[in-house]
Protein backbone atom coordinates (compact mmCIF):
# COMPACT_ATOMS: atom_id res chain seq x y z
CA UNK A 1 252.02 197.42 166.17
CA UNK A 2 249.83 200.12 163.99
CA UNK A 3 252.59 199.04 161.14
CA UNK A 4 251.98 195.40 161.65
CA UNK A 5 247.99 195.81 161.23
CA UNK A 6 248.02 197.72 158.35
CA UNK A 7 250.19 195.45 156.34
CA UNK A 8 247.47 192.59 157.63
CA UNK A 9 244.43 193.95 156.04
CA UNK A 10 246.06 194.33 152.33
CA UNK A 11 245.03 193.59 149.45
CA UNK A 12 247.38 192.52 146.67
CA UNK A 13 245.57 192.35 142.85
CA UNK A 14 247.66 190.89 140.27
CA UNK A 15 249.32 193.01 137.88
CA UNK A 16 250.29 191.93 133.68
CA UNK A 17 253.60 193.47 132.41
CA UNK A 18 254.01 192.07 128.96
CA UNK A 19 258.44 191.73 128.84
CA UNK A 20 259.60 191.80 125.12
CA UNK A 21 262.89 190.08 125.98
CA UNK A 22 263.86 186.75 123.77
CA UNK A 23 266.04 185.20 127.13
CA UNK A 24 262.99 185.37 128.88
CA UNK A 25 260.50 184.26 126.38
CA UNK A 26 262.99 181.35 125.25
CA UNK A 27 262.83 180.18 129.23
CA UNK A 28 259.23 180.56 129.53
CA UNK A 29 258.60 178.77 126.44
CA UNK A 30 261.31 176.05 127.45
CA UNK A 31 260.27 175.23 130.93
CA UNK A 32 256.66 175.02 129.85
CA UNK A 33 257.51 172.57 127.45
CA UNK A 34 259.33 170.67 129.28
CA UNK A 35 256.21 170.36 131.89
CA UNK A 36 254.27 169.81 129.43
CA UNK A 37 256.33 167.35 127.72
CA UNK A 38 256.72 165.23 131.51
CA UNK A 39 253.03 165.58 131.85
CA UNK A 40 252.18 164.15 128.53
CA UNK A 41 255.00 161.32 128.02
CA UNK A 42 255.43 160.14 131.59
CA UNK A 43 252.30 160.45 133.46
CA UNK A 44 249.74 159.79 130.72
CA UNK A 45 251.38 157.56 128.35
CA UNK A 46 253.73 155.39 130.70
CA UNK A 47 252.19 155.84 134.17
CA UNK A 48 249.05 156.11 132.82
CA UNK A 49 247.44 158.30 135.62
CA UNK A 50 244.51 158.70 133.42
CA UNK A 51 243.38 154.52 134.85
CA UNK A 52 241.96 154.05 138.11
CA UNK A 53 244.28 151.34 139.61
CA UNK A 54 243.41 147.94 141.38
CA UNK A 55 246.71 146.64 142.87
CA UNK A 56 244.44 144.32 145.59
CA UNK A 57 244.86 141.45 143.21
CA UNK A 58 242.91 138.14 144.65
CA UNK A 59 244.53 134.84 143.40
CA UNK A 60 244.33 131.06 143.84
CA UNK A 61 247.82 128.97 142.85
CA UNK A 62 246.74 124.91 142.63
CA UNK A 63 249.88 122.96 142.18
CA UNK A 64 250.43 119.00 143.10
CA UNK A 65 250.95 120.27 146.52
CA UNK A 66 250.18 123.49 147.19
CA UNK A 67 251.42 127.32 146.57
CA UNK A 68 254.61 126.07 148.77
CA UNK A 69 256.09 122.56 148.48
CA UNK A 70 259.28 120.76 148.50
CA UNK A 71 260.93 118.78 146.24
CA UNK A 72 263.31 116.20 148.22
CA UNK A 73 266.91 116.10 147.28
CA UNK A 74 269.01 114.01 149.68
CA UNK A 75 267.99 112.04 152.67
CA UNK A 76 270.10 110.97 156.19
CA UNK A 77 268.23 108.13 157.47
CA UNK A 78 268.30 106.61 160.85
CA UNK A 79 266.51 103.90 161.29
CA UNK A 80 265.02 101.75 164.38
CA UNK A 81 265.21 104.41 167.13
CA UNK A 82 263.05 103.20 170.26
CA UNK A 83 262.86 105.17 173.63
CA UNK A 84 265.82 104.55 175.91
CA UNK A 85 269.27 105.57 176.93
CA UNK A 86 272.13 105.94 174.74
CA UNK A 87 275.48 108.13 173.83
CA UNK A 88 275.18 111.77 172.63
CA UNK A 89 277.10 112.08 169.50
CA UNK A 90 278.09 115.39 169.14
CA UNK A 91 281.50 116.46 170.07
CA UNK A 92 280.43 119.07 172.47
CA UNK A 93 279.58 116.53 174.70
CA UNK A 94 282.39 114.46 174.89
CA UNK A 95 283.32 113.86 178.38
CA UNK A 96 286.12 111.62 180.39
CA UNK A 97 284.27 111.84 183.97
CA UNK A 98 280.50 111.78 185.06
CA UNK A 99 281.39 115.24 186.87
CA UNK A 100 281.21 116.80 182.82
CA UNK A 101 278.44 115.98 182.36
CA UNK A 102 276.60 116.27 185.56
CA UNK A 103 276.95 119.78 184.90
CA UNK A 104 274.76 119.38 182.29
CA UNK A 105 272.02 117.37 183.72
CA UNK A 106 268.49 118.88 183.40
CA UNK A 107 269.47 120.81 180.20
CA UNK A 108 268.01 119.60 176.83
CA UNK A 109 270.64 117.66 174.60
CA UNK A 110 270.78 117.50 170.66
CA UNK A 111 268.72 114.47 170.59
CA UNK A 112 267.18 113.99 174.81
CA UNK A 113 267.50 114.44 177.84
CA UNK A 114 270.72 114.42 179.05
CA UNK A 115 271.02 111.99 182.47
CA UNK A 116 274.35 113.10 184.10
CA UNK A 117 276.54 109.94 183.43
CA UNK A 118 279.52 109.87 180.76
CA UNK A 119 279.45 106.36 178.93
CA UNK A 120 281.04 105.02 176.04
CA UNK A 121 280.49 106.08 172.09
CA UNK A 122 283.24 104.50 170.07
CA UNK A 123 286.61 103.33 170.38
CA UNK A 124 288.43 105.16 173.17
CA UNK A 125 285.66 108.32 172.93
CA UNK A 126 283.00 108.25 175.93
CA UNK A 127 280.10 111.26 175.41
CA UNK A 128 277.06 112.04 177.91
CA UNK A 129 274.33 110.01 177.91
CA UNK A 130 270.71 110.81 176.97
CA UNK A 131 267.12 110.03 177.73
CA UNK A 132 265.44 109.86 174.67
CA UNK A 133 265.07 108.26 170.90
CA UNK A 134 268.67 105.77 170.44
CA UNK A 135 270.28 105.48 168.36
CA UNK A 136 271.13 109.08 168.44
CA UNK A 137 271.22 110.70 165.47
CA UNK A 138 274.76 111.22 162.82
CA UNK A 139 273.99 113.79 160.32
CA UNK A 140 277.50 114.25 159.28
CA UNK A 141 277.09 111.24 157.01
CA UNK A 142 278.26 111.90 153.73
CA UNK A 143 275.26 111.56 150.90
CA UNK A 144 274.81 111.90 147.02
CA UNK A 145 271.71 113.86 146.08
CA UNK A 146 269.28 112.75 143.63
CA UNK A 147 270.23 114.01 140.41
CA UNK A 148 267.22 112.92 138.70
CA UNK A 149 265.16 115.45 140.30
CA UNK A 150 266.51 117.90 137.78
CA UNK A 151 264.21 116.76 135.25
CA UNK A 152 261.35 116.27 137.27
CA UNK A 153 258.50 119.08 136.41
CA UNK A 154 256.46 121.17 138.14
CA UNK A 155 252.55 121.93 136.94
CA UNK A 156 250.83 125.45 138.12
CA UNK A 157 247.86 126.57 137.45
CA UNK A 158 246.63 130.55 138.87
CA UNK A 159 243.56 132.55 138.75
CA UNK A 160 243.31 136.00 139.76
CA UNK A 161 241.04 138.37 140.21
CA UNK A 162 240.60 141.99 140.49
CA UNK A 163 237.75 143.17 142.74
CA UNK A 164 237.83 146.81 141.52
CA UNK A 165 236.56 145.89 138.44
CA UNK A 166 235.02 142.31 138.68
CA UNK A 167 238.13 140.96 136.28
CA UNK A 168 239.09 137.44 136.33
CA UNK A 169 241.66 135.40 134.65
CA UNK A 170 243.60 132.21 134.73
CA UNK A 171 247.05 131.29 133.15
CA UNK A 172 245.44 128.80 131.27
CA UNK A 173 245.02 130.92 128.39
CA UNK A 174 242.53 130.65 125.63
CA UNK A 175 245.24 128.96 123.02
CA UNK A 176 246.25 126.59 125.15
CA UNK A 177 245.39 122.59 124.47
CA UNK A 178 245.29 119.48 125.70
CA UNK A 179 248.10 118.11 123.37
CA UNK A 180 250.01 121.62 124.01
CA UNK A 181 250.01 121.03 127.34
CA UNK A 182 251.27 117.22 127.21
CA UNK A 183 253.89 118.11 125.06
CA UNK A 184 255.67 121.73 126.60
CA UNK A 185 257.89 122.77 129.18
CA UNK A 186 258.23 126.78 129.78
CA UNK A 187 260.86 128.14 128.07
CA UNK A 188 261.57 132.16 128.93
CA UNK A 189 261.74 132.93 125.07
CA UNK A 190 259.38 130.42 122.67
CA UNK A 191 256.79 128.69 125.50
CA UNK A 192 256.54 131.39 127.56
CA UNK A 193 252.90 130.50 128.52
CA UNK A 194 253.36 126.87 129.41
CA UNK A 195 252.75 126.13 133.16
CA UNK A 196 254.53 123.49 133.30
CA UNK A 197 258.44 123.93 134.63
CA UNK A 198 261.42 121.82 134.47
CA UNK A 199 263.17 121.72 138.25
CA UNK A 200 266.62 122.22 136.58
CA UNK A 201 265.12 125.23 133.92
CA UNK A 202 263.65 126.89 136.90
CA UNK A 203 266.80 126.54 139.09
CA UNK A 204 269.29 127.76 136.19
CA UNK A 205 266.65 130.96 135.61
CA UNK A 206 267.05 131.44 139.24
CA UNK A 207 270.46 131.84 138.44
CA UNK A 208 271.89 128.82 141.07
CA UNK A 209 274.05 125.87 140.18
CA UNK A 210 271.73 122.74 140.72
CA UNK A 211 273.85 119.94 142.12
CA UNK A 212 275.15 122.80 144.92
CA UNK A 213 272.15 123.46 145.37
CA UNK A 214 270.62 119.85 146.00
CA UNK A 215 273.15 119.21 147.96
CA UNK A 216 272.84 121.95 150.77
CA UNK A 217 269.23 122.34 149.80
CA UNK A 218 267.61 125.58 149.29
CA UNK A 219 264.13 128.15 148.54
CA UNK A 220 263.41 129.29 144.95
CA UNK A 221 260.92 131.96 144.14
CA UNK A 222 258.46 131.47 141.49
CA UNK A 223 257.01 134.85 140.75
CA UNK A 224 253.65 135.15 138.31
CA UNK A 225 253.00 138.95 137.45
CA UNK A 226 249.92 140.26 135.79
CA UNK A 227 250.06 143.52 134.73
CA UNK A 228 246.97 144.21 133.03
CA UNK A 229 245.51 147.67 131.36
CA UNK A 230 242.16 146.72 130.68
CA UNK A 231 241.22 149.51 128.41
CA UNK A 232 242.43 146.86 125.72
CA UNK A 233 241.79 143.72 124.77
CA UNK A 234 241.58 140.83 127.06
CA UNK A 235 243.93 139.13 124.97
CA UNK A 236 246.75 141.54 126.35
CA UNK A 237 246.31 140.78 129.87
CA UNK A 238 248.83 137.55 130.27
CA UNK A 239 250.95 136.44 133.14
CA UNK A 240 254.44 136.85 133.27
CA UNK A 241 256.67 134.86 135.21
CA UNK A 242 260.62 135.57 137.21
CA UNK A 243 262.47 132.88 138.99
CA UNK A 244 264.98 134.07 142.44
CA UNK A 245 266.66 132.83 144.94
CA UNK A 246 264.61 133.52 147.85
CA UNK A 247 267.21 132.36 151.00
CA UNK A 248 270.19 133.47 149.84
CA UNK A 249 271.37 135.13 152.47
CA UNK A 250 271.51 131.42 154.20
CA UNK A 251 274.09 130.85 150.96
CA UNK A 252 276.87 132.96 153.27
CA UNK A 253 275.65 131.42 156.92
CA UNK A 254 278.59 128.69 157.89
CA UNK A 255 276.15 127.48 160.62
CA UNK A 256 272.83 126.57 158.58
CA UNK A 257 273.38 126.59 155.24
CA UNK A 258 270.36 125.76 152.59
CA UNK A 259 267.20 124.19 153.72
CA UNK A 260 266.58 121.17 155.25
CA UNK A 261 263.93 119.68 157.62
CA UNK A 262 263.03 116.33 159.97
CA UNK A 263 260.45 113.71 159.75
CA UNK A 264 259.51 110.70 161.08
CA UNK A 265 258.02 107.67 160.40
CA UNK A 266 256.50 105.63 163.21
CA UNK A 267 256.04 101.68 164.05
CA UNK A 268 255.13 98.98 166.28
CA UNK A 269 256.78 96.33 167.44
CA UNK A 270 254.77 92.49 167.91
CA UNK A 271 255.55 92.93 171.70
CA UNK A 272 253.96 96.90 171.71
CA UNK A 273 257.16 98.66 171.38
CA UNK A 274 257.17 101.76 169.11
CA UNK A 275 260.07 102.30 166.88
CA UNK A 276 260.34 104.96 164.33
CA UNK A 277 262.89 106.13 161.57
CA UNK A 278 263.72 109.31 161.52
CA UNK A 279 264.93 111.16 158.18
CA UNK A 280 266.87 114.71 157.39
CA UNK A 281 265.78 115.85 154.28
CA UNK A 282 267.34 118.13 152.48
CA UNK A 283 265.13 119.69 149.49
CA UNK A 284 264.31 122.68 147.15
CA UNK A 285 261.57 124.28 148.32
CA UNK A 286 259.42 125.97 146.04
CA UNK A 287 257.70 129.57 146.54
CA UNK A 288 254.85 130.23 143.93
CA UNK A 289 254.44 134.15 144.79
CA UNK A 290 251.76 135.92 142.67
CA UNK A 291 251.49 139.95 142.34
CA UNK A 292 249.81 142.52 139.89
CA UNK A 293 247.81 145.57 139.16
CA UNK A 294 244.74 146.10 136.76
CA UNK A 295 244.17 149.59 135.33
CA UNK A 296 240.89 151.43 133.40
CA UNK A 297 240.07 154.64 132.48
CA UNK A 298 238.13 156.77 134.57
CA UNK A 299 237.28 160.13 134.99
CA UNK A 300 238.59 161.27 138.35
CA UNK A 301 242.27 160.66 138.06
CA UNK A 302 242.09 162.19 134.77
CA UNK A 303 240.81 165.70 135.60
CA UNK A 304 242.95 165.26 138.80
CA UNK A 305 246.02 164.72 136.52
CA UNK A 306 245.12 167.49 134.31
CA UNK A 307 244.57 170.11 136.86
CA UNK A 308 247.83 169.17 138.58
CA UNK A 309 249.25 169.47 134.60
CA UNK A 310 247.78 172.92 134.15
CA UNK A 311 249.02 174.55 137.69
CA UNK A 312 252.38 172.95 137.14
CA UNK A 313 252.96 174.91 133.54
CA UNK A 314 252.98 178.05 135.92
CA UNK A 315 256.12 176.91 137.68
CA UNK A 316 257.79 178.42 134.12
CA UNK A 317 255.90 181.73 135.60
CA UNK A 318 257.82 181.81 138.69
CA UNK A 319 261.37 181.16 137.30
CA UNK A 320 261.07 183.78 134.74
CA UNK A 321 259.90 186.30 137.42
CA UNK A 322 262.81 185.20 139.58
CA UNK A 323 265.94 185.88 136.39
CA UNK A 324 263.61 189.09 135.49
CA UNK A 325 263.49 191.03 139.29
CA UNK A 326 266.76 189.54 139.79
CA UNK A 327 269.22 188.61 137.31
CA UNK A 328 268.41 190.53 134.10
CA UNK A 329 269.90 194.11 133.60
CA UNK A 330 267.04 196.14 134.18
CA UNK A 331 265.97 194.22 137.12
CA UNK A 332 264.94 197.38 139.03
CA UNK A 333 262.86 198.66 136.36
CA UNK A 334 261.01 195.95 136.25
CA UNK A 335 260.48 195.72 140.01
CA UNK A 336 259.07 199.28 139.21
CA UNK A 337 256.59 198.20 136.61
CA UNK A 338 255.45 195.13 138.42
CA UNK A 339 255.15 196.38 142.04
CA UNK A 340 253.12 199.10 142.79
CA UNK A 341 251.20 200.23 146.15
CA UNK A 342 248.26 202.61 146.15
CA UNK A 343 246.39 203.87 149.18
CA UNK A 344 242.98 203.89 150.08
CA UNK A 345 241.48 207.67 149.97
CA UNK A 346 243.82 208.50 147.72
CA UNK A 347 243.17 205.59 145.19
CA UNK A 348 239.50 206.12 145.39
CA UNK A 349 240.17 209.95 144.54
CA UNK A 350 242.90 209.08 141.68
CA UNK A 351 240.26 206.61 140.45
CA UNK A 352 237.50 209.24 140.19
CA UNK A 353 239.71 212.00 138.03
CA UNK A 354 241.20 209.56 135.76
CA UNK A 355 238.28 207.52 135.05
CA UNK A 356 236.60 210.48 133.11
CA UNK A 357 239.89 211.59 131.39
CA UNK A 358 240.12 208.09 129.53
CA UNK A 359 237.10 208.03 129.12
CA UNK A 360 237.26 210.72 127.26
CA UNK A 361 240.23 209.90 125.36
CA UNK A 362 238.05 206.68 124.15
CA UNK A 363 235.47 209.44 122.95
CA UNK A 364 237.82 211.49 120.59
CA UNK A 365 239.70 208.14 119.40
């Protein structure tokens, strides 16, 4: 216990032993290079840690719809559905008997409310009837899609802004002109400021094949990036923009595959009666997805940066201390000359007869 307190209330002071050893001084000088070289390359020059960063980017996307629309590619129409009573179509409720389907009653159908009683579809083929808008639905009719909509085009227009540092920006950019405008389509390597997109350039940057595509229906990503470093110009803070599939995990589901959706259009008969036709679309739907990060210089991060620079270089410290006491012939020697333990009385007293000895020495030298 005695042992344990003493060793508590210690004092350790460092000690300098200067090592004349070229292995040593070649891994000292190596490792603090190479720190210094990481420091200086990657976290000035390419991160730029010396910025304060705004990545709370504030933007507006004005489209002729809105930062999410569809463009339609095939329709399924069914037209003149009133309310009434008519044949399910789908084969899991084909029946021979009422008893199939009474089963059934009080359970939501594909397309109503399913009554209990098995009547007749086509031909020989008898389903369960329904309570609801007839004729029931058939969405396994085989459609072209509109191949036209490749060339149709898409207009964007973004502004950000970056709160931070009160910076705003649109990607209308100071070159552009009316007659530019009426006369481009973006192209990823010579118009690679033009908001205005071709469906089929987009879909082919997205890397997709457009008429499979049409046909099943599906999301595309349009991404705008703004990386700007505002310690330069304003001229070098520009959008950039990347085109992805966004769904394409549905690409692999058997049961749902693409995108499609229902509306309806409603009517009324001279007598009152309301009648409606009812479409399934199936469409590209369009994701306009903005992100980005502003960065200026500023004092904190820097001296931040450059303290965390300065303690790292003595890392090189600590691995040459570790080959020296351990790996180097000599080792114990230099354990010797860099460890040493003095006690109290005994230190003050060594203290007091050497201090006028050297002293002394200085005198005659």
């Amino acid at each position: 216990m005695w042992s344990c307190i003493t060793d508590f209330f210690t004092y350790e002071t460092t000690k300098s032993v200067v090592v004349k050893s070229w292995t040593i001084g070649v891994i000292n000088r190596a490792v603090q290079l190479l720190i210094f070289s990481y420091f200086i390359g990657w976290v000035f020059v390419y991160e730029k840690a010396y910025q304060l960063r705004d990545t709370a980017i504030e933007s507006s996307v004005m489209t002729k719809g809105a930062s999410v629309f569809c463009i339609i590619t095939k329709m399924i129409t069914t037209e003149n559905q009133v309310q009434g009573y008519c044949p399910e179509n789908v084969d899991k409720y084909i029946c021979t008997h009422n008893s199939n389907c009474t089963r059934l009653v009080n359970k939501p159908g594909s397309y109503g409310i399913l009554t209990g009683r098995c009547v007749p579809f086509k031909d020989t083929i008898k389903t369960c009837e329904i309570n609801g808008w007839c004729p029931a639905e058939i969405d396994t009719i085989k459609t072209t899609p509109m191949m036209e909509v490749e060339n149709f085009t898409i207009f964007i227009k973004n502004s950000i802004r970056f709160p931070t540092f009160n910076y705003t920006k649109g990607n209308f950019l100071p070159t552009i002109t009316d007659k530019y405008i009426n006369e481009c389509n973006f192209d990823i390597v010579h118009n690679t400021y033009c908001p205005i997109f071709k469906v089929g350039d987009v879909v082919r940057y997205a890397q997709q094949n457009f008429t499979k595509l049409a046909d099943k229906g599906g999301v595309i990503g349009i991404k705008i990036g703004w990386i700007c470093d505002l310690d330069k110009s304003d001229g070098h803070c520009n959008p950039s923009y990347s085109f992805t599939r966004l769904d394409a995990l549905s690409q692999k589901n058997a049961v749902s595959p693409g995108y499609n959706f229902r509306f309806a259009k409603y009517y009324k008969m001279e007598n009152g009666t309301d009648y409606r036709t009812l479409v399934k679309a199936y469409a590209i739907r369009f994701d306009v997805l903005v992100n980005g990060e502003a960065g200026k210089f500023n004092m904190i991060p820097t001296l931040i940066n450059l303290v965390a620079a300065f303690t790292s270089i003595g890392v090189g410290t600590v691995l040459c201390d570790i080959i020296l006491l351990n790996f180097l012939k000599g080792a114990e020697l230099y354990k010797a000359k860099k460890f040493e333990e003095r006690g109290g009385p005994h230190f003050h007293l060594l203290l007091a007869t050497e201090l006028p000895q050297r002293s002394a020495h200085c005198l005659k030298v």
